[in-house]
Protein backbone atom coordinates (compact mmCIF):
# COMPACT_ATOMS: atom_id res chain seq x y z
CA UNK A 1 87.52 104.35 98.09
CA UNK A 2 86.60 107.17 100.07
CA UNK A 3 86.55 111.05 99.42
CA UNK A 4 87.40 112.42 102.49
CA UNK A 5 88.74 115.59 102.01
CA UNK A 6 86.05 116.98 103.62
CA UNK A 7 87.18 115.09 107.16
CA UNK A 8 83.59 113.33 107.16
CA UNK A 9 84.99 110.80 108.42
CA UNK A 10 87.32 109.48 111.22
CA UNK A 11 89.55 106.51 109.37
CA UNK A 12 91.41 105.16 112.44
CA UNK A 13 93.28 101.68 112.45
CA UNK A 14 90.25 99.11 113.91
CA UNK A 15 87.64 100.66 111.85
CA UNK A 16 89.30 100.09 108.41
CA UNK A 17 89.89 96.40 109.28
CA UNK A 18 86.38 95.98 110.15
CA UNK A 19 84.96 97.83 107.24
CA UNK A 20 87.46 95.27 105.05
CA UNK A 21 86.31 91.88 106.95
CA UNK A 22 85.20 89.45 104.73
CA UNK A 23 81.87 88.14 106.66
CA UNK A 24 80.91 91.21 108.62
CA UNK A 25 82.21 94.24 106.23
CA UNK A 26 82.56 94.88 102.58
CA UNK A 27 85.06 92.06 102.20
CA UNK A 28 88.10 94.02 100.60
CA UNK A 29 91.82 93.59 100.13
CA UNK A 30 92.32 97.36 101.48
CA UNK A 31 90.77 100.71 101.56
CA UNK A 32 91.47 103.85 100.12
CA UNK A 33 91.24 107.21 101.51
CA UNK A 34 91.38 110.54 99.25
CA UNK A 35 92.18 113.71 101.39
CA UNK A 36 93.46 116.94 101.11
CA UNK A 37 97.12 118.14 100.84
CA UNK A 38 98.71 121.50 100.89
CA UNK A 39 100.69 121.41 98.02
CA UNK A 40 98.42 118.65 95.50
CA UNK A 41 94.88 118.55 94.18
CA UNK A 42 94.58 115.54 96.93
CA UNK A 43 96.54 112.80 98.44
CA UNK A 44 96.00 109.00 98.13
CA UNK A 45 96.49 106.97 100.82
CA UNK A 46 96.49 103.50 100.86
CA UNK A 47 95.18 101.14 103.84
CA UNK A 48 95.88 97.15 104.08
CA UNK A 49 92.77 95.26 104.98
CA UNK A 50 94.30 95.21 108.19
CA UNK A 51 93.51 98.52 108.72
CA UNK A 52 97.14 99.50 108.52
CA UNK A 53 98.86 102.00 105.93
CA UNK A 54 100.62 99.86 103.18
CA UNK A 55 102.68 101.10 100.08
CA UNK A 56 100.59 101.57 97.44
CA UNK A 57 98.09 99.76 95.37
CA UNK A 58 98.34 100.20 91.40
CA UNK A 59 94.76 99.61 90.75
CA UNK A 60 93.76 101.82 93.17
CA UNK A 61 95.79 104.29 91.50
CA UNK A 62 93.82 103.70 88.66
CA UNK A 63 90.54 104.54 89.82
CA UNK A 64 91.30 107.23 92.32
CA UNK A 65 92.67 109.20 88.82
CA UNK A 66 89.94 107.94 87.31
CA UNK A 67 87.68 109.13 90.08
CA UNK A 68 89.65 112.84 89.98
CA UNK A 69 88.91 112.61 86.29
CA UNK A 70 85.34 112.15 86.38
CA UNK A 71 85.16 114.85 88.95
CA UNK A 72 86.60 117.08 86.59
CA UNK A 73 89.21 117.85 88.78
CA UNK A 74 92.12 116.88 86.31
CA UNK A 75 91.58 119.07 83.34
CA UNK A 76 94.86 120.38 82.21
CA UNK A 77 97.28 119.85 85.03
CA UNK A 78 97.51 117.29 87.91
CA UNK A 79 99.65 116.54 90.76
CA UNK A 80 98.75 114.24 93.33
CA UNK A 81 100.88 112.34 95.85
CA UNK A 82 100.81 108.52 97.04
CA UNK A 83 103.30 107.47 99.95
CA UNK A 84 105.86 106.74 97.80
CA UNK A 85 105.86 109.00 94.89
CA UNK A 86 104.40 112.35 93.68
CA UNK A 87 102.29 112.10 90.59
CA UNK A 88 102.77 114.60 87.38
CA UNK A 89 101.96 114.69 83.96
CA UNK A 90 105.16 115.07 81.61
């Protein structure tokens, strides 16, 4: 997982898939990038080891609100999105 809402760094296609090789990278299923959104705390988005954008990933969902959490960025009220759905408390 990577904060990158402060456009650090550049996540393009071939990079992801070599930071998610098994021998010569970190060895992971997929990567996920936090970034900034106009109208949510942040956006999730969701790369296949690949290096292309998949779905979603429900564990990574987990931690990136997790993440937020610990952050202290979800005190009272959240709203974040993920490609296929907008997140809000009830």
């Amino acid at each position: 997982m990577i904060d990158n809402r402060d456009f650090r760094y550049k996540l393009e296609q071939p990079v992801i898939k070599r930071m998610c090789q098994r021998h010569t990278g970190i060895g992971a299923d997929g990567l996920i990038e936090i970034k900034n959104h106009s109208q949510a705390l942040f956006r999730m988005v969701y790369y296949n080891a690949d290096g292309f954008e998949g779905t979603m990933c429900g564990n990574g969902g987990r931690c990136v609100a997790a993440y937020a959490f610990n952050q202290g960025w979800l005190l009272i009220y959240y709203h974040f999105l993920l490609k296929t759905a907008s997140i809000r408390p009830k």
